[in-house]
N, C-alpha and C. Protein backbone atom coordinates (compact mmCIF):
# COMPACT_ATOMS: atom_id res chain seq x y z
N UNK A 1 92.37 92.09 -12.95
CA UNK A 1 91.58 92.23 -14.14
C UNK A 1 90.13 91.86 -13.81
N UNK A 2 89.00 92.79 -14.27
CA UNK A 2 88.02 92.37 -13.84
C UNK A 2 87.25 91.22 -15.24
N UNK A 3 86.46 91.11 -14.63
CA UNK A 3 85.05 89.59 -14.86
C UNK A 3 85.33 90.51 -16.40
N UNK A 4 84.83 89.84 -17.52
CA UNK A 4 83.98 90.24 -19.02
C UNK A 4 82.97 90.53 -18.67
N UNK A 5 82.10 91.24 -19.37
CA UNK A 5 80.74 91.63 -19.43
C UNK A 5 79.86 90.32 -18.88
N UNK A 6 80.29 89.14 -20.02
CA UNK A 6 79.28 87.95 -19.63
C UNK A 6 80.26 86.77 -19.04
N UNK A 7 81.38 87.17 -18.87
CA UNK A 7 82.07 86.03 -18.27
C UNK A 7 81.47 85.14 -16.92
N UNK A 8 80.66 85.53 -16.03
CA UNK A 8 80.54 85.18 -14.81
C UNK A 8 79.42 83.96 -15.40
N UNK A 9 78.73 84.77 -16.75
CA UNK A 9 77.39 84.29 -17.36
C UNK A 9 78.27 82.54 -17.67
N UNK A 10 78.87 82.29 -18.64
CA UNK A 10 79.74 81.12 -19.66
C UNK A 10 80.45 80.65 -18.03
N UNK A 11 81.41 81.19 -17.11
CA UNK A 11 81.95 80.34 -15.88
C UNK A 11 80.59 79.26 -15.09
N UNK A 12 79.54 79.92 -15.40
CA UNK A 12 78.59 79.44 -14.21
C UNK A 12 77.89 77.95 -15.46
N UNK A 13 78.38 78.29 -16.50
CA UNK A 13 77.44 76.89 -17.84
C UNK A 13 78.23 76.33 -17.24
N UNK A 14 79.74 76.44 -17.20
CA UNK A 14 81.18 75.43 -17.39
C UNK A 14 80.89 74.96 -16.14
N UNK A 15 81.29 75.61 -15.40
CA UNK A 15 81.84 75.02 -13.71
C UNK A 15 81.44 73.67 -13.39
N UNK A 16 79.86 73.35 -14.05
CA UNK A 16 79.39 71.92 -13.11
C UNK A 16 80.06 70.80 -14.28
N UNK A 17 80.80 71.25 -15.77
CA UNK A 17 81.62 69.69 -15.87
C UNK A 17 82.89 69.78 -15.52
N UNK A 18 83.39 70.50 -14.71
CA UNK A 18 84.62 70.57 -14.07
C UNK A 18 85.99 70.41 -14.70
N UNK A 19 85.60 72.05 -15.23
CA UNK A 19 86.58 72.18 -16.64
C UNK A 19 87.86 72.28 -15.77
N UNK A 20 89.10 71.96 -16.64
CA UNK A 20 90.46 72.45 -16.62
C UNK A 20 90.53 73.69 -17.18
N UNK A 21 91.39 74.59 -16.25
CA UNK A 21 91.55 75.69 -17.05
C UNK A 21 92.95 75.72 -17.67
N UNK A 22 93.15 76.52 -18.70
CA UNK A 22 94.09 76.33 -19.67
C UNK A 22 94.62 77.78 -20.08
N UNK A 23 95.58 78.28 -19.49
CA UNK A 23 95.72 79.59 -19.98
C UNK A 23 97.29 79.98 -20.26
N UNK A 24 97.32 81.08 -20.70
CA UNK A 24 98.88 81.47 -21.59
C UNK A 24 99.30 82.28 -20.48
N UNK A 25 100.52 82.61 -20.62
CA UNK A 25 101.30 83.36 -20.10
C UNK A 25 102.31 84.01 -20.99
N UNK A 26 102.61 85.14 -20.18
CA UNK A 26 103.65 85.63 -20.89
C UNK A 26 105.33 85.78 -20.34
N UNK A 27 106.21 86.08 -20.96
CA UNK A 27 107.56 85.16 -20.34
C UNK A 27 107.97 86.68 -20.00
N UNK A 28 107.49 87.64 -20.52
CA UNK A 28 107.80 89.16 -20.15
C UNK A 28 107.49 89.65 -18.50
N UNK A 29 106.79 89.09 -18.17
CA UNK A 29 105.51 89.09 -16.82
C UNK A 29 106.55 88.22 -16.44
N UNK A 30 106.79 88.70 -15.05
CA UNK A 30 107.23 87.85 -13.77
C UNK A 30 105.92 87.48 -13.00
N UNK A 31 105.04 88.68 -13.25
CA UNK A 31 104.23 88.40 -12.52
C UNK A 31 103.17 87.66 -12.88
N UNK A 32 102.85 87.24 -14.04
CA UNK A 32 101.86 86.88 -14.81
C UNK A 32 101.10 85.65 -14.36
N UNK A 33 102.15 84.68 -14.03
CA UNK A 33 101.36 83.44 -13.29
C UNK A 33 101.09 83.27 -12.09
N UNK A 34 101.34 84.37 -10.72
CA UNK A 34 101.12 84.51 -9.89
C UNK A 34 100.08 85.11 -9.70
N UNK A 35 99.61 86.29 -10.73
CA UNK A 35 98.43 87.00 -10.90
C UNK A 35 97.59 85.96 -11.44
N UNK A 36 98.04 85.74 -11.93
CA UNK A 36 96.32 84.70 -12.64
C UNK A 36 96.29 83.34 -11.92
N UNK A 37 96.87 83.03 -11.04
CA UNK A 37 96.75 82.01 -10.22
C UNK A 37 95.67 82.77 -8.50
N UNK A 38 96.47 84.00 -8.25
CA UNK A 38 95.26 84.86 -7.16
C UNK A 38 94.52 85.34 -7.67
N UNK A 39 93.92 85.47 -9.46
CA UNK A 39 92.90 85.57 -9.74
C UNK A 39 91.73 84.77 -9.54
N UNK A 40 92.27 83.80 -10.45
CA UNK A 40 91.22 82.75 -9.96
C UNK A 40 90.75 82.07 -8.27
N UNK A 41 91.80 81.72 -7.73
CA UNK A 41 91.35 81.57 -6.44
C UNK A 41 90.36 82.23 -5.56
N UNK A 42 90.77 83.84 -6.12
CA UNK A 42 89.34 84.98 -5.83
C UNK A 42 88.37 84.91 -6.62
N UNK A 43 88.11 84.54 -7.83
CA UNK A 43 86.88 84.94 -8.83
C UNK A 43 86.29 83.59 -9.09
N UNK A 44 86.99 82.72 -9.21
CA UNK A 44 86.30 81.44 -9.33
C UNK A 44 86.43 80.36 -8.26
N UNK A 45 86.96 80.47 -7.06
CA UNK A 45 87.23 79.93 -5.70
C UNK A 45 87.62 78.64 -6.52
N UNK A 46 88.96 78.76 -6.97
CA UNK A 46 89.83 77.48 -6.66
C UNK A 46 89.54 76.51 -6.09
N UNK A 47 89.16 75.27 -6.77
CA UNK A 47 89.39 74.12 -5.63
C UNK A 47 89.80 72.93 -6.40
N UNK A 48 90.24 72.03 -5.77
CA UNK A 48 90.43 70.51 -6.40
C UNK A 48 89.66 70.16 -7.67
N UNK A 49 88.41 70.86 -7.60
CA UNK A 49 87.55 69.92 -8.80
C UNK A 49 88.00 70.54 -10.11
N UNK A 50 88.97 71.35 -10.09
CA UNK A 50 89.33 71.72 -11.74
C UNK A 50 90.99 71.59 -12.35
N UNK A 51 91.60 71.36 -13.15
CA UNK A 51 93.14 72.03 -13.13
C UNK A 51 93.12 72.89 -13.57
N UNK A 52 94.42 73.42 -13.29
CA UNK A 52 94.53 74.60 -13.80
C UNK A 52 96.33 74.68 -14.68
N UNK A 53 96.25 75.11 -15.58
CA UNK A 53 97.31 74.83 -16.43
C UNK A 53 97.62 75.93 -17.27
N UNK A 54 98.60 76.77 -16.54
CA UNK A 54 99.45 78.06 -17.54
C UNK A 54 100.75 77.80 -18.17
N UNK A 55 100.36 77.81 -19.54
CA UNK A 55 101.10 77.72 -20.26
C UNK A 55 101.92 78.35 -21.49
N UNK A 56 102.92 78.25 -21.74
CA UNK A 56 102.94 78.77 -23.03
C UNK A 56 101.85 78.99 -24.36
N UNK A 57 101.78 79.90 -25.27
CA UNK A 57 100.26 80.10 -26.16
C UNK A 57 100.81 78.82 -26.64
N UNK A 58 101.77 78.55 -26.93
CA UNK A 58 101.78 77.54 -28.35
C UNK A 58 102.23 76.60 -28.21
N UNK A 59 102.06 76.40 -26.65
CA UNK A 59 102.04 74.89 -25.92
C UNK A 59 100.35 74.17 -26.11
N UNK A 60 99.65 75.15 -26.31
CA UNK A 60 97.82 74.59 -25.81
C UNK A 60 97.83 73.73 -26.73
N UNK A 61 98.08 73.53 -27.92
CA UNK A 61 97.66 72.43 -28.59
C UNK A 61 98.04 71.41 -28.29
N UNK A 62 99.25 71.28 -27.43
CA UNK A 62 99.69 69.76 -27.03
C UNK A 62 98.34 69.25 -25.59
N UNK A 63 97.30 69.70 -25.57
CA UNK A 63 96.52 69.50 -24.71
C UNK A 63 95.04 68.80 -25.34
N UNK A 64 95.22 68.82 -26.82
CA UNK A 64 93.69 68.42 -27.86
C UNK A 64 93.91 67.17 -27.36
N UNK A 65 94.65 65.97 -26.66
CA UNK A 65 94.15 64.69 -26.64
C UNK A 65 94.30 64.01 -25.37
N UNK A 66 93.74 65.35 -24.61
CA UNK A 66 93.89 65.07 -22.84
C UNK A 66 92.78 64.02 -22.73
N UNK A 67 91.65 64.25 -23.34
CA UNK A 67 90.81 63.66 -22.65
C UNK A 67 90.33 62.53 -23.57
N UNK A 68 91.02 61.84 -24.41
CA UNK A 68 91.09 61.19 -25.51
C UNK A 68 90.84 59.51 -25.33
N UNK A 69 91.03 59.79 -24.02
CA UNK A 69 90.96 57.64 -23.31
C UNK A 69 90.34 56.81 -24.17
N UNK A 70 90.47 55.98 -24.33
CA UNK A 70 89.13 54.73 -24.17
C UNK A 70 87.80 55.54 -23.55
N UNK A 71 86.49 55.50 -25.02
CA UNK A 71 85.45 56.10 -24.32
C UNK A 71 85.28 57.68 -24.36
N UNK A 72 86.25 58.17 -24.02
CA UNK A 72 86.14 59.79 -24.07
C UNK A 72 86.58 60.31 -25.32
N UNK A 73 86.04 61.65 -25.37
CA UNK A 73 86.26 62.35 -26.56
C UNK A 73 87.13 63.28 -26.61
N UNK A 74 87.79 64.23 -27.53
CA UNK A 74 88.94 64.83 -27.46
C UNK A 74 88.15 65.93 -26.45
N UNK A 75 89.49 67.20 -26.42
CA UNK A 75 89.41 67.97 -24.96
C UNK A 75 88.96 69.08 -26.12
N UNK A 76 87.95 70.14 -25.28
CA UNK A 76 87.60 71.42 -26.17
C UNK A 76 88.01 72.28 -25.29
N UNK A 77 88.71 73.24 -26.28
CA UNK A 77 89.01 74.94 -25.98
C UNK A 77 88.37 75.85 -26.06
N UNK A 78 88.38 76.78 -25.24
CA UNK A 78 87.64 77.48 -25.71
C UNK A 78 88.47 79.10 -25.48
N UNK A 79 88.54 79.86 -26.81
CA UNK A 79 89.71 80.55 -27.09
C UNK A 79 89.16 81.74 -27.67
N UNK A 80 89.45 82.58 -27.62
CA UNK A 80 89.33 83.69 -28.01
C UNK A 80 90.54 84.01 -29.28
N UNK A 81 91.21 83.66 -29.33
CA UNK A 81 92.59 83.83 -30.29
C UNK A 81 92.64 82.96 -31.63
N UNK A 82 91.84 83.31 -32.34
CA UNK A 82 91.27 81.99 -33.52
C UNK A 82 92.70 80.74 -33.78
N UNK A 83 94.03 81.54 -33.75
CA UNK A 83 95.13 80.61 -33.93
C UNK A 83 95.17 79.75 -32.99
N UNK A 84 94.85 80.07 -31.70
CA UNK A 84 94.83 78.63 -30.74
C UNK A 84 93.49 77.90 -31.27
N UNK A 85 92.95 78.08 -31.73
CA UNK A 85 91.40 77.10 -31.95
C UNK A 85 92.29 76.31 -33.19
N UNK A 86 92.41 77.00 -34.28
CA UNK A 86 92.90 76.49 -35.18
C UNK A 86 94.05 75.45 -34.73
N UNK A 87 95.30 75.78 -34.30
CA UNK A 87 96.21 74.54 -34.02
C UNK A 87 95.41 73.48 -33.00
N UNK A 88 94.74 73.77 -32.41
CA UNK A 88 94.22 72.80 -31.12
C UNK A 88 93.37 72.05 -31.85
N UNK A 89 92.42 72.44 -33.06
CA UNK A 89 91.86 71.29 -33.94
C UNK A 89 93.15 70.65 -34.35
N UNK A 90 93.92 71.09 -35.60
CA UNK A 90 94.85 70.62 -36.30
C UNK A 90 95.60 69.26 -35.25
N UNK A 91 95.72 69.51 -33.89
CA UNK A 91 96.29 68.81 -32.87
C UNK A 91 95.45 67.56 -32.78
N UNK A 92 94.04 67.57 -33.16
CA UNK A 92 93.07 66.28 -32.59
C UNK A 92 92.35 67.13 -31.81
N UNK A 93 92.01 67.85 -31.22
CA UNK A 93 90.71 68.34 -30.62
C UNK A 93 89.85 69.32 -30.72
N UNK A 94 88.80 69.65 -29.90
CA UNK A 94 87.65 70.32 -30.60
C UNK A 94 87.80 71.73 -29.79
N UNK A 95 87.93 72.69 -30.79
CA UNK A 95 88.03 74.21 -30.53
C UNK A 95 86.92 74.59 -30.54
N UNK A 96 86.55 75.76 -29.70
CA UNK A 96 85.42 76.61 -29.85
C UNK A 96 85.89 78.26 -30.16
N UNK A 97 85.73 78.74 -30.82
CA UNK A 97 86.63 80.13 -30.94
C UNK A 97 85.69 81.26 -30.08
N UNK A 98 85.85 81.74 -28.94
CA UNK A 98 84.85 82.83 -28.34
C UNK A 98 84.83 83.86 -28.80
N UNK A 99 83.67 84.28 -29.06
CA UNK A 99 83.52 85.60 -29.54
C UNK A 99 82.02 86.16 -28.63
N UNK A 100 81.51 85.41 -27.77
CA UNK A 100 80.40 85.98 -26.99
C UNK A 100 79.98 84.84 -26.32
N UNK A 101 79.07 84.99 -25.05
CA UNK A 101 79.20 83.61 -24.30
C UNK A 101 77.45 82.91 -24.85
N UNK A 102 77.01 83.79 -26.08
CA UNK A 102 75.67 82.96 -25.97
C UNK A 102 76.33 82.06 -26.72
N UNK A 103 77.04 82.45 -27.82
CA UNK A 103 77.82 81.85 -29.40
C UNK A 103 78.17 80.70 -28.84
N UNK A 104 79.30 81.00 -27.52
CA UNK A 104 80.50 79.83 -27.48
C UNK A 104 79.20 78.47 -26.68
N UNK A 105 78.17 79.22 -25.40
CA UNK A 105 77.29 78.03 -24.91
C UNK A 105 76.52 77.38 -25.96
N UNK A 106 76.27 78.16 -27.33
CA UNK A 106 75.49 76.98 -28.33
C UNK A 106 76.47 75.86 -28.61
N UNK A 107 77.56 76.71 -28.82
CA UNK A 107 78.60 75.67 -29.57
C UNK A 107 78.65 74.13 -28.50
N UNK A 108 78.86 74.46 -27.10
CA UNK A 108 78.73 73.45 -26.39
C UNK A 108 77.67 72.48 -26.65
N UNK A 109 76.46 73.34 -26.53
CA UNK A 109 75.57 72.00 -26.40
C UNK A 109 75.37 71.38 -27.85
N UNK A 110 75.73 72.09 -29.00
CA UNK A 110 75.96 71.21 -29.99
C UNK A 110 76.91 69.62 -29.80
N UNK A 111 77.93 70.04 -28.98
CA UNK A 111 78.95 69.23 -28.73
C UNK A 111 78.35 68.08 -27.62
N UNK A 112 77.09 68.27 -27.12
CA UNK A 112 76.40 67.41 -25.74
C UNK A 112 76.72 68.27 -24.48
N UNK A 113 76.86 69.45 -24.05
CA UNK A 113 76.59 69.83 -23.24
C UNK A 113 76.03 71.06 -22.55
């Protein structure tokens, strides 16, 4: 699957706070998590500084209070699928719903970054 129009644009804001990635799968796809695991390794060179976490869609909300410690603030999504934004608030954390990468980078730095 290739890049979005501005995807390479929103990967290159993210990359330096060393996001986790968080993505769905489908249970139809054998191949699904193998592909999007040699995706990324090619498009965003894989390395230690991020996780990476494929999951069920309607597992993501059990992920709003990853980053919840002492000190830290809940974990933000950032989703294209308004129902994952929606349960992932409802869960304790802060959704961003994508709909374009200038939209979703304001939303960040509203948030401090």
């Amino acid at each position: 699957m290739p890049w979005t129009r501005d995807g390479k644009q929103l990967w290159s804001y993210l990359s330096k706070y060393k996001p986790h990635i968080l993505s769905a799968y489908s249970v139809e796809d054998p191949n699904c998590i193998p592909g999007k695991m040699r995706w990324l390794r090619k498009e965003v060179g894989y390395t230690q500084n991020f996780m990476i976490n494929i999951v069920r869609r309607r597992e993501k909300k059990n992920f709003a209070m990853k980053g919840s410690d002492v000190g830290k603030r809940p974990a933000i999504l950032i989703d294209d699928y308004p129902k994952n934004v929606q349960q992932f608030r409802a869960a304790g954390g802060m959704g961003i719903e994508h709909t374009s990468t200038s939209s979703t980078i304001n939303q960040l730095k509203r948030f401090g970054f």
